[in-house]
Protein backbone atom coordinates (compact mmCIF):
# COMPACT_ATOMS: atom_id res chain seq x y z
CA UNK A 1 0.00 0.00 0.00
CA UNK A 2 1.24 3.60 -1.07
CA UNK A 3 1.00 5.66 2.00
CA UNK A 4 0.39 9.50 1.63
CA UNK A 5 3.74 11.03 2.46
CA UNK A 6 3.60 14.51 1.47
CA UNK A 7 5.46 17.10 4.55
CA UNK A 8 5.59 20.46 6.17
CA UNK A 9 8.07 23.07 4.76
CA UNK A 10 10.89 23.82 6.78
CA UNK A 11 9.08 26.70 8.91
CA UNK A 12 7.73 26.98 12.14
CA UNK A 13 3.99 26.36 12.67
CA UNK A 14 1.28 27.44 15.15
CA UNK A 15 -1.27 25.48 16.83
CA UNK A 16 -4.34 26.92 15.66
CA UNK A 17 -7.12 28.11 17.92
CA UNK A 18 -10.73 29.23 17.09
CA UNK A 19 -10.26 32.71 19.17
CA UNK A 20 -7.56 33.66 16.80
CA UNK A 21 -9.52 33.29 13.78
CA UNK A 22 -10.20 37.04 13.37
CA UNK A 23 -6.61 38.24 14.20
CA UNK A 24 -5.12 35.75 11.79
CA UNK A 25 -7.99 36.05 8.80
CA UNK A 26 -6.93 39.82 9.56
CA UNK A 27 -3.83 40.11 7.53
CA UNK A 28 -2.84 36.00 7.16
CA UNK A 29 0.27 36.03 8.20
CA UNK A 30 3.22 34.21 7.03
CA UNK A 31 3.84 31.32 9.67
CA UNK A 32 5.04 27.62 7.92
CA UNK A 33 1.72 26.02 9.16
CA UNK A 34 -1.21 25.33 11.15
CA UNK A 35 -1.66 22.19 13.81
CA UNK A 36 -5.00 20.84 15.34
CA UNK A 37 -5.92 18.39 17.48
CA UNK A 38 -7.90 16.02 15.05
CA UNK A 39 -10.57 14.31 17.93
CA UNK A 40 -11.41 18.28 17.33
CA UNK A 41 -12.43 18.27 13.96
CA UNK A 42 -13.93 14.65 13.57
CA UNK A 43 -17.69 16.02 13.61
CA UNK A 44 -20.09 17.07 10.89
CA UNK A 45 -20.02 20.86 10.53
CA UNK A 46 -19.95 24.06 12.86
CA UNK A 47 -17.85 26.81 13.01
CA UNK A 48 -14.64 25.08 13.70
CA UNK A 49 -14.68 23.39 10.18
CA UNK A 50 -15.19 26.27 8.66
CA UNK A 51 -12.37 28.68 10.17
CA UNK A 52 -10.14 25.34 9.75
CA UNK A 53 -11.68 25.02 6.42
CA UNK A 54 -10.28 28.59 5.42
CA UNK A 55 -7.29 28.01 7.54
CA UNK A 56 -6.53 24.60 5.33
CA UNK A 57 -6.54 26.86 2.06
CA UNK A 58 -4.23 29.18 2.75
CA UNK A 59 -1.30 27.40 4.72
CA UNK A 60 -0.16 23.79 4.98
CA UNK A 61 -2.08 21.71 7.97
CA UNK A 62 -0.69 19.17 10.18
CA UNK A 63 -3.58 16.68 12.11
CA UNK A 64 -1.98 15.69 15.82
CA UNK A 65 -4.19 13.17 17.23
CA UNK A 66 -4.20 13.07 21.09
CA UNK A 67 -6.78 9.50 21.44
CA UNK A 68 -5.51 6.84 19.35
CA UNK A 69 -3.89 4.96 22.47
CA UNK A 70 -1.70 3.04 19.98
CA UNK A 71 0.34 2.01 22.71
CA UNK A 72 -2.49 0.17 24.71
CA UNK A 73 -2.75 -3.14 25.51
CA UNK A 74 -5.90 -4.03 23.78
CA UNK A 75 -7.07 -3.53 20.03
CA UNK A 76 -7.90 0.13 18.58
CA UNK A 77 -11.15 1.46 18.62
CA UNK A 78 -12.35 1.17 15.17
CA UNK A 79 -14.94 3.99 15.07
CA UNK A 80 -12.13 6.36 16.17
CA UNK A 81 -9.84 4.81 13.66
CA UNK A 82 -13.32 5.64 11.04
CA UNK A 83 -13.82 8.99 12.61
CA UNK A 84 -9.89 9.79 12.26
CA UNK A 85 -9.89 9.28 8.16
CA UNK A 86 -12.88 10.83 8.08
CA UNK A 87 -10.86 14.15 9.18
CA UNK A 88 -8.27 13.33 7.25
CA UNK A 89 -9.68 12.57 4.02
CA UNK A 90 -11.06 16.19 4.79
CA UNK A 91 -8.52 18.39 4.91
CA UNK A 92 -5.75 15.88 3.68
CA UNK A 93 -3.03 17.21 5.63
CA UNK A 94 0.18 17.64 5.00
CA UNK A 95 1.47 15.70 7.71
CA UNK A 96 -0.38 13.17 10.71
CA UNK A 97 0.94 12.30 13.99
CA UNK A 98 0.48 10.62 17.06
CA UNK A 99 1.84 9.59 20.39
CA UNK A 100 3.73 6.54 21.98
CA UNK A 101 1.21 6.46 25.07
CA UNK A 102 -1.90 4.84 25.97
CA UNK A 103 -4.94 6.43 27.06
CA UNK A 104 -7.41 3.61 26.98
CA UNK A 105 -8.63 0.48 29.23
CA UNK A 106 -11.24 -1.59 28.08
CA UNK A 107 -14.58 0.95 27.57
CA UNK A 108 -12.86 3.85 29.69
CA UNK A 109 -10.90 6.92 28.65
CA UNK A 110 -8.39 8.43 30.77
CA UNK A 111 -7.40 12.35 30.20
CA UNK A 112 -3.63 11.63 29.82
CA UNK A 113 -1.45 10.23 27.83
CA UNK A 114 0.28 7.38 29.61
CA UNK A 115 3.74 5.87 29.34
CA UNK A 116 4.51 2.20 28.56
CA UNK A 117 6.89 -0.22 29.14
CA UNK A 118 9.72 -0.71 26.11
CA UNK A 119 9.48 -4.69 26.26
CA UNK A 120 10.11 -7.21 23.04
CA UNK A 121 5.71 -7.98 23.81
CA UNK A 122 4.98 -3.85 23.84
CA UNK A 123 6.81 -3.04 20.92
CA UNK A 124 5.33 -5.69 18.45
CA UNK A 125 1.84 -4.40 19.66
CA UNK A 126 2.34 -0.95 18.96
CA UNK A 127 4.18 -2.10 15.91
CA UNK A 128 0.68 -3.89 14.75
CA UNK A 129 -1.10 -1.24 16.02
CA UNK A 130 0.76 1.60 13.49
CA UNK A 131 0.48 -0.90 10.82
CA UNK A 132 -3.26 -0.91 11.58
CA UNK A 133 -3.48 2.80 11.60
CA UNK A 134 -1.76 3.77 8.53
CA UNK A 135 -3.94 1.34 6.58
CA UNK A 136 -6.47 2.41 7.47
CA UNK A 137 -5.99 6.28 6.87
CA UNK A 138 -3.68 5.69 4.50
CA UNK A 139 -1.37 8.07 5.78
CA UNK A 140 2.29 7.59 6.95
CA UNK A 141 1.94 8.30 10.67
CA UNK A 142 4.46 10.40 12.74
CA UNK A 143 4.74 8.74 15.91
CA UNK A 144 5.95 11.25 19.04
CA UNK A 145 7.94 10.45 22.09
CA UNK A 146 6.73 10.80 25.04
CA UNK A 147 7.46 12.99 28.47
CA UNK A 148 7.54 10.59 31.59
CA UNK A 149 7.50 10.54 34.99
CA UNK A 150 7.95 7.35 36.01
CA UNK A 151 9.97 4.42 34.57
CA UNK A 152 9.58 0.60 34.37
CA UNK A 153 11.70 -1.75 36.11
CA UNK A 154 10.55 -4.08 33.52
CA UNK A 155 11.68 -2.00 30.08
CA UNK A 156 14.53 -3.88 28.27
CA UNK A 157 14.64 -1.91 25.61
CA UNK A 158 16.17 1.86 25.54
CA UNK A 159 13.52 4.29 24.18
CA UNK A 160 15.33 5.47 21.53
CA UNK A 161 16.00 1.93 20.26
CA UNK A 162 12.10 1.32 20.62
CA UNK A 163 11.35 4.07 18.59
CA UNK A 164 13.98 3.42 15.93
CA UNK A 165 13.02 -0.21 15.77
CA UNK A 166 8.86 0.88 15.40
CA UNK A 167 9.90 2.96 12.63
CA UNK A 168 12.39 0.24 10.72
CA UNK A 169 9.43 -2.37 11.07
CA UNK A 170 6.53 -0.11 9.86
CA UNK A 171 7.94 2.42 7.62
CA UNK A 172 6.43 5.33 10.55
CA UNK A 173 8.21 8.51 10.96
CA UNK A 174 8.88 10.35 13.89
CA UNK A 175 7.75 13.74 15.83
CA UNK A 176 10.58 15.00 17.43
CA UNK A 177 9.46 16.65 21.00
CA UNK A 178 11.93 18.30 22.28
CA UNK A 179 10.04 19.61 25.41
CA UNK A 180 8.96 15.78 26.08
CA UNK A 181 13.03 15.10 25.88
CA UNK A 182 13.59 17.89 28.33
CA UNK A 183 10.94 17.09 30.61
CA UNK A 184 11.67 13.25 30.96
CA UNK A 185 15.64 13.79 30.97
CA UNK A 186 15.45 15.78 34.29
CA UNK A 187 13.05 13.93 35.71
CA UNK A 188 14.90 10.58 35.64
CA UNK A 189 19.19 12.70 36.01
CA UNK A 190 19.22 12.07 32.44
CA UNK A 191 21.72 13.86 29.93
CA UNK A 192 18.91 15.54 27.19
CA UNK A 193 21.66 16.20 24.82
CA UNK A 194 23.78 13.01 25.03
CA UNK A 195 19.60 11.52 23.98
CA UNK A 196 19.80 13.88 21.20
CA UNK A 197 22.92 13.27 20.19
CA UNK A 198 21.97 9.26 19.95
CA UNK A 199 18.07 10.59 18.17
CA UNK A 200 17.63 8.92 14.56
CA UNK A 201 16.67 12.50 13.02
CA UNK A 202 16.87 11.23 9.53
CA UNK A 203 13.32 9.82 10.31
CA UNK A 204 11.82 13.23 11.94
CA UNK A 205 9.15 14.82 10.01
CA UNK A 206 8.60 17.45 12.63
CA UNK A 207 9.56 18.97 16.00
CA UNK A 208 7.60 19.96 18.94
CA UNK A 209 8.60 23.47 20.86
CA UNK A 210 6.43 23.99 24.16
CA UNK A 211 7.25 25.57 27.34
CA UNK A 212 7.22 23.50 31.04
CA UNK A 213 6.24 23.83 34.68
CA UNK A 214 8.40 22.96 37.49
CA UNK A 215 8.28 21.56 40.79
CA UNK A 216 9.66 19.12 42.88
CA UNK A 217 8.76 15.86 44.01
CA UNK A 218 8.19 14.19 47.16
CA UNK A 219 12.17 13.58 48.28
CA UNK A 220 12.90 17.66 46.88
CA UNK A 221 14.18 17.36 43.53
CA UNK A 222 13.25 19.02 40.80
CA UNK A 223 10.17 17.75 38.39
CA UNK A 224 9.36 19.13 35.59
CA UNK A 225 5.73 18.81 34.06
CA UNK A 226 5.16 18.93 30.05
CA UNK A 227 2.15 21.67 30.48
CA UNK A 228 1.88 23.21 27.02
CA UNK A 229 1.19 26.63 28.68
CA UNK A 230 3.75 29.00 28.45
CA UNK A 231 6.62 30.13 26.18
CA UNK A 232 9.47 28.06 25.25
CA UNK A 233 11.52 27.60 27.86
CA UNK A 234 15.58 28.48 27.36
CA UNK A 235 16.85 25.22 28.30
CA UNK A 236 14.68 23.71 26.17
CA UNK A 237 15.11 26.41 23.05
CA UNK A 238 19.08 25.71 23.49
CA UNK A 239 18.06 21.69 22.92
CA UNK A 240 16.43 22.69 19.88
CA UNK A 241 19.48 24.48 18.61
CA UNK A 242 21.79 21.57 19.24
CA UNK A 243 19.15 19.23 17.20
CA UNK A 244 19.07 21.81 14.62
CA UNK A 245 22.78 21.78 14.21
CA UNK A 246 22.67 18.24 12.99
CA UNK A 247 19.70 18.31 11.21
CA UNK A 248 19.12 21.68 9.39
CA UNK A 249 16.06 23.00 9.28
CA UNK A 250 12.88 20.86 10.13
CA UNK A 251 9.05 21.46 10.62
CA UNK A 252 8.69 22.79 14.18
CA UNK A 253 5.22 23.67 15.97
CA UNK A 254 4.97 26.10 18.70
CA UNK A 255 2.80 23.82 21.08
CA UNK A 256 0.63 26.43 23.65
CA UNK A 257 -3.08 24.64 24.66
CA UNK A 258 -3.28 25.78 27.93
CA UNK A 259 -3.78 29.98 29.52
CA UNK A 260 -3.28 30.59 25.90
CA UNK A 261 -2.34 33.95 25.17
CA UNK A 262 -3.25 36.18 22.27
CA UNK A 263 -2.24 35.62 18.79
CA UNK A 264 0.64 37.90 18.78
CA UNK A 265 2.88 36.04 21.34
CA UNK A 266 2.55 32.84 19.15
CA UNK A 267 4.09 34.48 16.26
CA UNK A 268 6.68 36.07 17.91
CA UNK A 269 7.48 32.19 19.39
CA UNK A 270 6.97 31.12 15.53
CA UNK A 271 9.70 33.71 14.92
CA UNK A 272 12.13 32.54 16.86
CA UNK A 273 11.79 29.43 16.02
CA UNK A 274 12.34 30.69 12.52
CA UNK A 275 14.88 32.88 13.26
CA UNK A 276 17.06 29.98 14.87
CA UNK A 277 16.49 27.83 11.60
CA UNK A 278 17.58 30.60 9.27
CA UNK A 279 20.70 30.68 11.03
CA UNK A 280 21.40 27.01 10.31
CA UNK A 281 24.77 26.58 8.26
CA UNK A 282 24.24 26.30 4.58
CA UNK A 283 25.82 22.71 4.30
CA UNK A 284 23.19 21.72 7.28
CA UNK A 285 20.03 22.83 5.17
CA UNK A 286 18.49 19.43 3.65
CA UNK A 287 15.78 19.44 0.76
């Protein structure tokens, strides 16, 4: 089966948000693309479709899903998997991801998206379960790593090994979150850039920018939460930077869905961002 491949330019991208409508159908601005959430967009009609709609003629469109669970221990829900081309086949988007969690047990839905264990019995699952998935859309699926918390005393495999090996056995690429790499480095006194440094980017079809809340945990260290509700944070632009440097340029979403600020602070984010690809070295820049 020929999966739809097409990508993102080589931009930074905004998540796009219903209460910007008017400020961005002001003047359209130039950002490299829009994101949504697809469980967002998998009804009939409203006003939603219709700003997206408008949105989807102007600038390249990326789909995100947030409820696909692919990493759960029983089989996908097919009506999601029905509802999920539905969107797609709508707006065929330039580019579809999802994430390496689970968010699904039996007939209940949990409001997170939860880590797994990286065993030889998880990863042919989820590897069955992307198969599934991009034969059924027919799109080439962008699978995301995840921020943790917690680990498993039972993983065998290294996470970036897990990904790498999904991707080898189902022809997936991957999302690139550098705020998830961040987030789950210093929670578990992990080096982020010796992870980056071992990160297959030749399969990334897009990066994810976002900024963090901290805290700490019950013995006094530091946590770090992935809360999608602030500006980039330094430590986490500087990450982006270093992936950049290997990489060139790459599709890179400003992630904000939470106290979400007006329009204008997104773009100047999506500016950065753009700012810090242009600034690439010419021999890093790939097609």
């Amino acid at each position: 089966m020929t999966l739809n491949q097409t990508t993102l330019p080589g931009r930074a991208g905004l998540g796009f948000k219903p209460e910007h409508f008017e400020a961005i159908a002001r003047d359209w601005p130039d950002v490299g693309f829009f994101e949504v959430h697809a469980e967002n967009y998998m009804g009939d009609g409203g006003a939603p479709h219709r700003m997206l709609g408008d949105i989807a003629e102007r600038y390249p469109l990326s789909l995100h899903g947030v409820g696909l669970s692919i990493g759960s221990a029983g089989p996908l829900d097919r009506k999601h998997l029905k509802r999920l081309r539905g969107a797609l086949d709508r707006y065929k988007p330039q580019s579809f991801s999802e994430h390496l969690a689970w968010s699904t047990h039996d007939s209940g839905f949990l409001n997170d998206l939860l880590p797994l264990p990286y065993t030889p019995e998880t990863l042919d699952r989820v590897v069955e379960h992307v198969d599934t998935v991009q034969q059924e859309t027919g799109y080439r699926l962008l699978l995301e790593n995840p921020s943790t918390y917690i680990l498993f005393a039972e993983s065998s495999i290294d996470e970036i090994d897990f990904l790498d090996r999904i991707a080898e056995r189902t022809g997936c690429g991957l999302l690139l979150d550098v705020n998830n790499v961040m987030v789950s480095a210093v929670n578990h006194g992990l080096d982020p850039y010796a992870y980056i440094a071992r990160f297959p980017l030749f399969r990334v079809g897009e990066i994810h920018l976002a900024g963090y809340d901290e805290t700490t945990d019950g013995a006094g260290e530091r946590l770090l939460i992935d809360a999608h509700g602030s500006r980039v944070s330094p430590d986490v632009f500087a990450l982006y930077q270093a992936v950049l440097a290997r990489s060139g340029p790459l599709p890179t979403l400003i992630e904000w869905d939470n106290d979400i600020p007006d329009f204008a602070v997104l773009l100047e984010e999506a500016r950065h961002a753009d700012a810090a690809m242009a600034s690439v070295s010419p021999s890093r820049k790939r097609a």
